[in-house]
N, C-alpha and C. Protein backbone atom coordinates (compact mmCIF):
# COMPACT_ATOMS: atom_id res chain seq x y z
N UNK A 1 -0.20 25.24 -23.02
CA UNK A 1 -1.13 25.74 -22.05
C UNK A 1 -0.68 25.26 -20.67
N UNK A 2 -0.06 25.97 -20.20
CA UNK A 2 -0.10 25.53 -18.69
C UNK A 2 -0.97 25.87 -17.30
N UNK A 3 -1.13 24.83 -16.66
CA UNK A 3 -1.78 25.33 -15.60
C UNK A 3 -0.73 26.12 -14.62
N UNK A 4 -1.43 27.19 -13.55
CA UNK A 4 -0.66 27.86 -12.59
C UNK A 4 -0.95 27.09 -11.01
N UNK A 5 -0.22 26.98 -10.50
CA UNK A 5 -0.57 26.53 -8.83
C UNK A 5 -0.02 27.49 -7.99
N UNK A 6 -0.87 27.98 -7.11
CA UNK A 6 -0.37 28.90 -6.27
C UNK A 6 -0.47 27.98 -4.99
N UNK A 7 0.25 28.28 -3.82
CA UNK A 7 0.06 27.57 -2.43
C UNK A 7 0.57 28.63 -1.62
N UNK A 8 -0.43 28.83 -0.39
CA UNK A 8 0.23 30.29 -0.13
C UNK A 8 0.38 29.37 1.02
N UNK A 9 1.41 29.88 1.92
CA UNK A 9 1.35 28.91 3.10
C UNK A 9 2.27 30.16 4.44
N UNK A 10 1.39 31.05 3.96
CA UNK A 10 2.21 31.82 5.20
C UNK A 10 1.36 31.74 6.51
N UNK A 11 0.35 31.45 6.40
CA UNK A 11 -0.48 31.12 7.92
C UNK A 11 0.53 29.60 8.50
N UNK A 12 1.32 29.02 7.99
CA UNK A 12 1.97 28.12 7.93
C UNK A 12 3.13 27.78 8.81
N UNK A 13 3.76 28.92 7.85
CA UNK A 13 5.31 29.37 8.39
C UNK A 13 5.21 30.55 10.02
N UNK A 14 3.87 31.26 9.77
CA UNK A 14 3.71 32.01 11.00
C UNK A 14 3.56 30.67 12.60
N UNK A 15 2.63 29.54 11.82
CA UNK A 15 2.64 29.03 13.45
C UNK A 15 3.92 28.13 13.12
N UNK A 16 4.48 27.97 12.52
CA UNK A 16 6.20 27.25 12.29
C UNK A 16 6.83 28.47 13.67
N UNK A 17 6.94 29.86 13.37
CA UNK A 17 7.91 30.80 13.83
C UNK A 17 7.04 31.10 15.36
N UNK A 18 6.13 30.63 15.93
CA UNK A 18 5.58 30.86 16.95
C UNK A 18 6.09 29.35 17.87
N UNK A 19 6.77 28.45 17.33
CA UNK A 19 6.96 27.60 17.71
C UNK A 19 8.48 26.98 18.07
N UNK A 20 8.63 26.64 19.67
CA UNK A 20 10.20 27.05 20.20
C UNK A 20 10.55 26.08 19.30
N UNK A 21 12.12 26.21 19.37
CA UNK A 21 13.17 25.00 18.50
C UNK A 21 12.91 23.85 18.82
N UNK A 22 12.08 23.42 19.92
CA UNK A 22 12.30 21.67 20.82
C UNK A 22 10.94 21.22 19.75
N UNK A 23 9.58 22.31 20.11
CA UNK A 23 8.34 21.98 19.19
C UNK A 23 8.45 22.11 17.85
N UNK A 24 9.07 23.07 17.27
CA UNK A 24 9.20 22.43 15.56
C UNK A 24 10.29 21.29 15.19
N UNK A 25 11.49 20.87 15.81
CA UNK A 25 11.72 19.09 15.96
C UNK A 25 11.08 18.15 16.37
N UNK A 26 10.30 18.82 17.48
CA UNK A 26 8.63 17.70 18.03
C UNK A 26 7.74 17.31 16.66
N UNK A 27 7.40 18.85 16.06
CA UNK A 27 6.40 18.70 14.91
C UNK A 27 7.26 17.82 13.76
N UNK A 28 8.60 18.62 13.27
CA UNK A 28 8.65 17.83 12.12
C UNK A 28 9.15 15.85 12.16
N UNK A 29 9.87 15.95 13.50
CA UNK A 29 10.04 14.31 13.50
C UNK A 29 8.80 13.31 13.51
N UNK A 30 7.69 14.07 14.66
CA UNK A 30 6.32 13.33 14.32
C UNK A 30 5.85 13.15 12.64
N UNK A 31 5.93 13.86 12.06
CA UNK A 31 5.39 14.05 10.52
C UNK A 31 6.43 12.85 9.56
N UNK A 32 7.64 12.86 10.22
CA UNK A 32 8.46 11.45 9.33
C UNK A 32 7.99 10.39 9.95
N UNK A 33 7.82 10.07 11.59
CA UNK A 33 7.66 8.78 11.92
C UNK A 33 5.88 8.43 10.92
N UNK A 34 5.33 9.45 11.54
CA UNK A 34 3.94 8.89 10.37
C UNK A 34 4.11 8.58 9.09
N UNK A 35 4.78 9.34 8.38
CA UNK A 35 5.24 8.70 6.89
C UNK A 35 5.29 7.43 7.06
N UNK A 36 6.77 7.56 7.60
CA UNK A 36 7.57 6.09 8.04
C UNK A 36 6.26 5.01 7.91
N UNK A 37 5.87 5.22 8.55
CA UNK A 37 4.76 3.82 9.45
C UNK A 37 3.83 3.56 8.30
N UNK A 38 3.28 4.85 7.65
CA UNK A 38 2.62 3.88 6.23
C UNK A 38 3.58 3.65 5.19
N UNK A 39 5.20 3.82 5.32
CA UNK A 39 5.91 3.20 4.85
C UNK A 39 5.77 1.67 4.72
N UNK A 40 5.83 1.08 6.07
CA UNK A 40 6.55 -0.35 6.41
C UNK A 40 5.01 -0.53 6.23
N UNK A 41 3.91 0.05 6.35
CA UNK A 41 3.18 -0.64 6.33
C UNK A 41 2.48 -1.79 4.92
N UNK A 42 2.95 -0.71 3.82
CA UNK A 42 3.14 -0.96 2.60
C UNK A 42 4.43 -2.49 2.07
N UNK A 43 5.12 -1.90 3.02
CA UNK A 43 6.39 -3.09 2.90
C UNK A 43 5.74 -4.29 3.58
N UNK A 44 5.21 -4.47 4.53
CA UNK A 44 4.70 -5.40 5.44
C UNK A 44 3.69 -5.98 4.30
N UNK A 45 2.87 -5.50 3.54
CA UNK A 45 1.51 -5.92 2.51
C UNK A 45 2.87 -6.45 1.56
N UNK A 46 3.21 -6.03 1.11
CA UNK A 46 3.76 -6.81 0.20
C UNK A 46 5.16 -8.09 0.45
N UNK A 47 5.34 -7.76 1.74
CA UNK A 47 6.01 -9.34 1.96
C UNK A 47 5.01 -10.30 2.34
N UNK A 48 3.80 -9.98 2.84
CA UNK A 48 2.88 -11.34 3.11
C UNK A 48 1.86 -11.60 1.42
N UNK A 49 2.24 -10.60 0.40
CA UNK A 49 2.05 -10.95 -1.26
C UNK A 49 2.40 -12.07 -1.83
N UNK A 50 4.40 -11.98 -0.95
CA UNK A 50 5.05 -13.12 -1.70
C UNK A 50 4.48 -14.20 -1.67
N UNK A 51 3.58 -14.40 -0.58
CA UNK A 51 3.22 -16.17 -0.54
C UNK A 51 4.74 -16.76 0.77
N UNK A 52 5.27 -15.73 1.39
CA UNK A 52 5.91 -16.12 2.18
C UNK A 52 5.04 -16.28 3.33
N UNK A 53 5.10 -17.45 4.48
CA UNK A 53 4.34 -17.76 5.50
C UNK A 53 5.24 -16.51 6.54
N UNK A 54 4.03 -15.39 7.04
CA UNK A 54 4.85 -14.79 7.79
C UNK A 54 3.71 -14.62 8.63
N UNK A 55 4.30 -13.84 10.10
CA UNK A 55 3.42 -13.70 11.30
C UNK A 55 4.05 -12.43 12.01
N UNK A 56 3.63 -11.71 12.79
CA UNK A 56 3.95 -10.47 13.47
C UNK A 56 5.38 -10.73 13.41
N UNK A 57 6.12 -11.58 13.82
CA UNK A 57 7.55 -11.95 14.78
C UNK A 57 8.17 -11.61 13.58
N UNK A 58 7.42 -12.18 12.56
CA UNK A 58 8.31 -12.12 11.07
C UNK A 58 8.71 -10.55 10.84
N UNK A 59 7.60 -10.43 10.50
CA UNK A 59 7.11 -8.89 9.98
C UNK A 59 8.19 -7.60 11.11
N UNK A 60 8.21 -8.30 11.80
CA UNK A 60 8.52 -7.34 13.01
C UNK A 60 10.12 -7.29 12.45
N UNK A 61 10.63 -7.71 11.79
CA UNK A 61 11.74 -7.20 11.05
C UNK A 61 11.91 -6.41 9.74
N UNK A 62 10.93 -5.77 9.56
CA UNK A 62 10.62 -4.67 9.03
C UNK A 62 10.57 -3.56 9.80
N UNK A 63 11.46 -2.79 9.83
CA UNK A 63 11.75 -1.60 11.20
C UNK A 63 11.85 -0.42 10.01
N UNK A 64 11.63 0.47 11.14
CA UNK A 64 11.67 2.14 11.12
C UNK A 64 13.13 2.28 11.67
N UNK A 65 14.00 3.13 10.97
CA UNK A 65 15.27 3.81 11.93
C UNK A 65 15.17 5.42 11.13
N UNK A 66 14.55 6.11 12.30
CA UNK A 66 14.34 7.52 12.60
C UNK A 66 15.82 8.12 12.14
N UNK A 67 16.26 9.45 11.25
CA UNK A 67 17.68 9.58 11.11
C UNK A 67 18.12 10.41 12.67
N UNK A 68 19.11 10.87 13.19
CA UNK A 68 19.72 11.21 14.34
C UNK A 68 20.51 12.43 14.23
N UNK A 69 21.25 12.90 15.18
CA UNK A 69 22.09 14.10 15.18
C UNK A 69 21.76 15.06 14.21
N UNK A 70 20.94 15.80 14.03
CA UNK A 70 20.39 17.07 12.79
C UNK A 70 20.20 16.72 11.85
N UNK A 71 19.96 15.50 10.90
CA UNK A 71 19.78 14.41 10.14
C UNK A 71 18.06 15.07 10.48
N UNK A 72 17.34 15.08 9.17
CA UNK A 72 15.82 14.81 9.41
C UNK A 72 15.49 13.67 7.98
N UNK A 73 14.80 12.75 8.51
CA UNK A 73 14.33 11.86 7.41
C UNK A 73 14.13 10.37 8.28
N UNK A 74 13.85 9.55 7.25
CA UNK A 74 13.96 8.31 7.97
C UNK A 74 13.79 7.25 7.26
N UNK A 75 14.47 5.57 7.60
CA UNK A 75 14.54 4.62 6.60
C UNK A 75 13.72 3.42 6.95
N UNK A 76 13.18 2.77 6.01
CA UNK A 76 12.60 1.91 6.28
C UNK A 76 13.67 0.45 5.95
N UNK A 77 13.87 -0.57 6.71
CA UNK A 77 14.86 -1.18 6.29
C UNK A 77 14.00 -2.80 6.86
N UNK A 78 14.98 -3.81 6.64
CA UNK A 78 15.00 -5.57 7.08
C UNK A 78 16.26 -5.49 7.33
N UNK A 79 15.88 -6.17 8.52
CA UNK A 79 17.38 -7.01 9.15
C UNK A 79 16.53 -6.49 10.75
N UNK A 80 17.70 -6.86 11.87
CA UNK A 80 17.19 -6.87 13.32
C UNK A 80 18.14 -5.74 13.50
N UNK A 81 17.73 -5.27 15.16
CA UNK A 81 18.76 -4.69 15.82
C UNK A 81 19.54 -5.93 16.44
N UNK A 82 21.16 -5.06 16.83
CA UNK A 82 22.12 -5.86 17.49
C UNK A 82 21.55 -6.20 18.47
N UNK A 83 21.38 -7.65 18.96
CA UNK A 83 21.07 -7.76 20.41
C UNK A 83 22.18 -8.32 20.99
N UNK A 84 22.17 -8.28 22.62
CA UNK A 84 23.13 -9.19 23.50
C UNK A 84 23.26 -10.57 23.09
N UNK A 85 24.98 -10.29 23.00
CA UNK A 85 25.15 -12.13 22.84
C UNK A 85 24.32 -13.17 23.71
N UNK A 86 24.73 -12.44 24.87
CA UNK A 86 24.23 -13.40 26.11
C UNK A 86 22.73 -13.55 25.95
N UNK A 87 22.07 -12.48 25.57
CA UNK A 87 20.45 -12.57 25.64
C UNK A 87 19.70 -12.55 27.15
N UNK A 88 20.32 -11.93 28.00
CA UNK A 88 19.75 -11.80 29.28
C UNK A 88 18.04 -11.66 29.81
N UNK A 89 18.04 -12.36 30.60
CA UNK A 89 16.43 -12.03 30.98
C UNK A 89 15.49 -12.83 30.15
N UNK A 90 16.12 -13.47 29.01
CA UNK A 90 15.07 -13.54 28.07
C UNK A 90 14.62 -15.33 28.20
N UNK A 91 13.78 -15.72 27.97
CA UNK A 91 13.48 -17.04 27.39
C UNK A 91 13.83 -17.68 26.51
N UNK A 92 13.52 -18.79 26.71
CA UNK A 92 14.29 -19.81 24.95
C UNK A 92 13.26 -19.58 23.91
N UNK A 93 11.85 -19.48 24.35
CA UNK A 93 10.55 -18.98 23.33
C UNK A 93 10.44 -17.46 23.09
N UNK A 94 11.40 -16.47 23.61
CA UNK A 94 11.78 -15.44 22.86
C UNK A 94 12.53 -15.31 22.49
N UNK A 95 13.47 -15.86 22.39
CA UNK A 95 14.39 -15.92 21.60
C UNK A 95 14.24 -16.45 20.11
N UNK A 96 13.43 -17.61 20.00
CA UNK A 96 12.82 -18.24 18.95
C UNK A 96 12.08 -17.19 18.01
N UNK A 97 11.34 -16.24 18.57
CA UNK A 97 10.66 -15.64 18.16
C UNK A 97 11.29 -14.04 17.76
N UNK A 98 12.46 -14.01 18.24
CA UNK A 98 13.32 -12.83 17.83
C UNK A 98 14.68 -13.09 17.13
N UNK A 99 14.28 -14.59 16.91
CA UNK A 99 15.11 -14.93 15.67
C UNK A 99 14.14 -14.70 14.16
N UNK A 100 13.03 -14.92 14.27
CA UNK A 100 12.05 -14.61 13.02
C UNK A 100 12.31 -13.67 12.47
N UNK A 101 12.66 -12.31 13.04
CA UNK A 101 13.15 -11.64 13.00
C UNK A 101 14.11 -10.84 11.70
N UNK A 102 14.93 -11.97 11.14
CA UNK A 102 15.66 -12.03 10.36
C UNK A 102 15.06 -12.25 9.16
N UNK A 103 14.01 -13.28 9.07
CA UNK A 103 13.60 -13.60 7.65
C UNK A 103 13.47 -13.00 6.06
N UNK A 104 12.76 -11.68 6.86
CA UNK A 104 12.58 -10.75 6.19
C UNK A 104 13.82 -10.31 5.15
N UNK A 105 15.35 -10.64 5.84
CA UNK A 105 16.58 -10.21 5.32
C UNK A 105 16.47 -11.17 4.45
N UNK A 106 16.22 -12.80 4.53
CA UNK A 106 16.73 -13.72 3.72
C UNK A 106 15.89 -13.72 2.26
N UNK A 107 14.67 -13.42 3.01
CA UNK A 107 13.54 -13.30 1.63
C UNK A 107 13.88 -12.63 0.81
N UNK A 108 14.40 -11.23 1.14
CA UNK A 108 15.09 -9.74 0.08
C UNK A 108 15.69 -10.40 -0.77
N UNK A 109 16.98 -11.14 -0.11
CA UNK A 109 18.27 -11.11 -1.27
C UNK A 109 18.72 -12.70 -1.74
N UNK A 110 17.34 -13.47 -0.95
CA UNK A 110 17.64 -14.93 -1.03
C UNK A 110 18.70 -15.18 -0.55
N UNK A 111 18.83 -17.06 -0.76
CA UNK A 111 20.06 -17.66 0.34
C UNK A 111 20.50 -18.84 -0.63
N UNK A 112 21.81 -19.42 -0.27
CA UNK A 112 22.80 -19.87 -1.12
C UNK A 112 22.24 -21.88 -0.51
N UNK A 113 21.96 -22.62 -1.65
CA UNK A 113 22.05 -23.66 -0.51
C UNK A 113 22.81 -24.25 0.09
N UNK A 114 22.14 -24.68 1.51
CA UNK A 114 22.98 -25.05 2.44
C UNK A 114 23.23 -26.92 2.53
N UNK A 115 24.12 -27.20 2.92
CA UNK A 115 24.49 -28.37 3.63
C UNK A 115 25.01 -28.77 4.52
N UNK A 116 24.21 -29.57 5.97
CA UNK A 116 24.71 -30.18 6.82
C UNK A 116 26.21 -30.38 6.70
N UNK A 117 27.29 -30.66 8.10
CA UNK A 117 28.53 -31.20 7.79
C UNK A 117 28.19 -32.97 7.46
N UNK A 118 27.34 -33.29 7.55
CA UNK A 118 27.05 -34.84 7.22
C UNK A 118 26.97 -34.58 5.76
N UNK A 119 26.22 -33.51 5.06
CA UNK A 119 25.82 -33.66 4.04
C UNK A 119 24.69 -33.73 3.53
N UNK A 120 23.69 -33.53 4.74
CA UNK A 120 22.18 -33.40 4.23
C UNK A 120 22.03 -31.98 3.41
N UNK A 121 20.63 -32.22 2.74
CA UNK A 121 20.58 -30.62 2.33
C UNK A 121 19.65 -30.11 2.99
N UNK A 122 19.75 -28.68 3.16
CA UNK A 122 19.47 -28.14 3.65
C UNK A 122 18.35 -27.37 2.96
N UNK A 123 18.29 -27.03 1.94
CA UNK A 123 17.44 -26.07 0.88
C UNK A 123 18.12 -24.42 1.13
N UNK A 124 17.10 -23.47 0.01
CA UNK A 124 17.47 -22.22 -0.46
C UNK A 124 15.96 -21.76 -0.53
N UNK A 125 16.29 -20.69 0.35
CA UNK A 125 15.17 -19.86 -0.17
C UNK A 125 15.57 -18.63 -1.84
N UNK A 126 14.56 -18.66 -2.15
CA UNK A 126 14.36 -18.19 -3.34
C UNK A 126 14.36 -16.33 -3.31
N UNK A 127 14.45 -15.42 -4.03
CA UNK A 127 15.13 -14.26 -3.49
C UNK A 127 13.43 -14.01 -4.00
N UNK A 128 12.78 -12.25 -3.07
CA UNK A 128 11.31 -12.32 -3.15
C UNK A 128 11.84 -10.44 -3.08
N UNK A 129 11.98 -9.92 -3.49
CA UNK A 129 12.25 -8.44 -3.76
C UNK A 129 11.09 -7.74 -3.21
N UNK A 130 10.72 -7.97 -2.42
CA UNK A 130 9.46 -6.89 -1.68
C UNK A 130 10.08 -5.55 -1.41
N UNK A 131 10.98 -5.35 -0.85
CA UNK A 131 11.34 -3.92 -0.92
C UNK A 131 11.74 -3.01 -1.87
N UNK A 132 12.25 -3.72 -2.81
CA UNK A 132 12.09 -3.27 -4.47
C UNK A 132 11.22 -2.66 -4.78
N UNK A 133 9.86 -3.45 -4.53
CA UNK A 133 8.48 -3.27 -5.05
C UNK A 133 8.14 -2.42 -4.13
N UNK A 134 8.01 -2.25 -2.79
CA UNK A 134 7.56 -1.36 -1.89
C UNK A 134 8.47 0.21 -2.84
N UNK A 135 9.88 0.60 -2.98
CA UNK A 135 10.34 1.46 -3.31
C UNK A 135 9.64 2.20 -4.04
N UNK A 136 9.67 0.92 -5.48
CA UNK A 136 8.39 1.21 -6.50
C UNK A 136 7.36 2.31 -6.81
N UNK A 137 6.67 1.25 -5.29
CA UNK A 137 5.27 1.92 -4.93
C UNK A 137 5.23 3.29 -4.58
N UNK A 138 6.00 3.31 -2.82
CA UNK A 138 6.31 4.63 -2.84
C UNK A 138 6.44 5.57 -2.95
N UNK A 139 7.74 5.43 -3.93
CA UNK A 139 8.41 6.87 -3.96
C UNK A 139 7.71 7.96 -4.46
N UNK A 140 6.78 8.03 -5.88
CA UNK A 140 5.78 9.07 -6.17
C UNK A 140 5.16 9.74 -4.83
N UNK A 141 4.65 8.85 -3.98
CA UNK A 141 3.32 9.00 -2.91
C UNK A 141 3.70 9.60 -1.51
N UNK A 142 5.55 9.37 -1.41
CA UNK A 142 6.10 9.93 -0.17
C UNK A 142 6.25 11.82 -0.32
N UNK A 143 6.55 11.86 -1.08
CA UNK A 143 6.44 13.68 -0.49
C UNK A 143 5.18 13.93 -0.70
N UNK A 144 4.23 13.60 -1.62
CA UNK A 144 3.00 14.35 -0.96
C UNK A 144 2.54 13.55 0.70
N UNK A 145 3.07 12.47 0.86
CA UNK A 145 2.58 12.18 2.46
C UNK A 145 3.41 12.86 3.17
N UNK A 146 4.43 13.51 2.82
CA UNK A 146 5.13 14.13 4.11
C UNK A 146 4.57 15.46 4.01
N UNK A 147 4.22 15.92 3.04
CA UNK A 147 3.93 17.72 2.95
C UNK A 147 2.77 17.29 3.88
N UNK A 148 1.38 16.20 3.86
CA UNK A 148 0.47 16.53 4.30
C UNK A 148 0.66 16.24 6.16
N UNK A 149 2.12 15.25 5.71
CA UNK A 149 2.15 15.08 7.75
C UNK A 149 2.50 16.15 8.17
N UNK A 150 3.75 17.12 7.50
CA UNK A 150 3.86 18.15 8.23
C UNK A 150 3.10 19.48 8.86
N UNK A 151 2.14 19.50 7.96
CA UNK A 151 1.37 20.58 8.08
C UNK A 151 0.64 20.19 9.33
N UNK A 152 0.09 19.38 8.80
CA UNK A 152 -0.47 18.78 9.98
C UNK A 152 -0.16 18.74 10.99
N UNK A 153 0.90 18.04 11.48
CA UNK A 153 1.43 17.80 12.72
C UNK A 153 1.98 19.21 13.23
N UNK A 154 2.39 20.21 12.56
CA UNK A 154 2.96 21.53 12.82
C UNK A 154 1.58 22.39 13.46
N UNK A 155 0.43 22.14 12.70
CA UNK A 155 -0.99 22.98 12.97
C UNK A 155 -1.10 22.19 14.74
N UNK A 156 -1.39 20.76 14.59
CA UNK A 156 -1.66 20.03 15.67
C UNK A 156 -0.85 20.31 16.95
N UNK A 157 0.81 20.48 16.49
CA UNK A 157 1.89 21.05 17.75
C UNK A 157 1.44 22.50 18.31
N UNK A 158 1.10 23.15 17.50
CA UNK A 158 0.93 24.58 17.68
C UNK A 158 -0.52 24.86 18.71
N UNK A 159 -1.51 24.13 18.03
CA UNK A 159 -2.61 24.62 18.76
C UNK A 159 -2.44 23.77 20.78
N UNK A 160 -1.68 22.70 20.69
CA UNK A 160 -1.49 22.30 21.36
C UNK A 160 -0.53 22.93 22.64
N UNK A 161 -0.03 23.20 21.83
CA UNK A 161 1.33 24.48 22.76
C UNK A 161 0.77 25.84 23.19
N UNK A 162 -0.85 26.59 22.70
CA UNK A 162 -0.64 28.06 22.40
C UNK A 162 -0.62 28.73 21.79
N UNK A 163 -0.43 28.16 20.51
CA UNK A 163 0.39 29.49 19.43
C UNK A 163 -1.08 29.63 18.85
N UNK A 164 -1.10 30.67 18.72
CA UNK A 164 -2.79 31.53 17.96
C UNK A 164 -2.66 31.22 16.52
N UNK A 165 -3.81 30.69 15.84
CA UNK A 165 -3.88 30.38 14.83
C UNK A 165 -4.72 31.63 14.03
């Protein structure tokens, strides 16, 4: 016995085709960054799960990178952007705080222990797979969140621009 699903979506595709080339890349990149964001946001809940002590600065190495050049999609990742060696402009207490930055990387894949050149120890963090588990979670829940960002955001571009609904 199967069920049938119909989805008609040509009121859809009409304000899609009423809409110049710049506004349907407007509409559909808005509809990934929203994904995106209850992406990390999911990733963010489950690295402060581990029982790891974390705070914005931390967390804040949990980034969005939007894909580029005709590429549509986008990744949720840990680690920092490249910054200046030199670190210009900046403070020694931002810097501190955009070193936190990193943690997020060490927690993923854990760290080897360390020792001082004297020989003290240093300790190891323990490996905490949150993005594993975020994947997990996910992946079922991401295309129905993108079908519902797009529509959305495509209806929202359109009425916004003009285009007769």
């Amino acid at each position: 016995m199967a069920v049938e699903f119909e989805y008609d979506d040509t009121r859809l595709m009409r304000l899609f085709d009423e809409l110049d080339p710049k506004r349907r890349r407007q509409a559909l990149r808005g509809a990934f960054r929203q994904t995106a964001r209850m992406v990390r946001e999911a990733a963010v809940e489950n690295l402060r799960a581990t029982g790891l002590a974390s705070n914005r600065h931390v967390e804040r190495g949990i980034r969005i990178v939007m894909l580029k050049r005709g590429q549509a999609g986008f990744r949720v990742t840990v680690g920092t952007k490249r910054r200046r060696a030199k670190g210009e402009g900046t403070t020694p207490a931002e810097k501190r705080k955009r070193r936190l930055a990193i943690v997020p990387l060490w927690a993923e894949t854990g760290t080897t222990e360390r020792y001082t050149r004297k020989g003290r120890y240093r300790g190891a963090m323990g490996q905490r797979s949150f993005m594993g588990k975020t994947k997990s979670d996910m992946s079922p829940r991401v295309e129905r969140m993108m079908k519902e960002a797009i529509v959305g955001n495509i209806e929202s571009t359109a009425v916004k621009y003009g285009c007769r609904i």
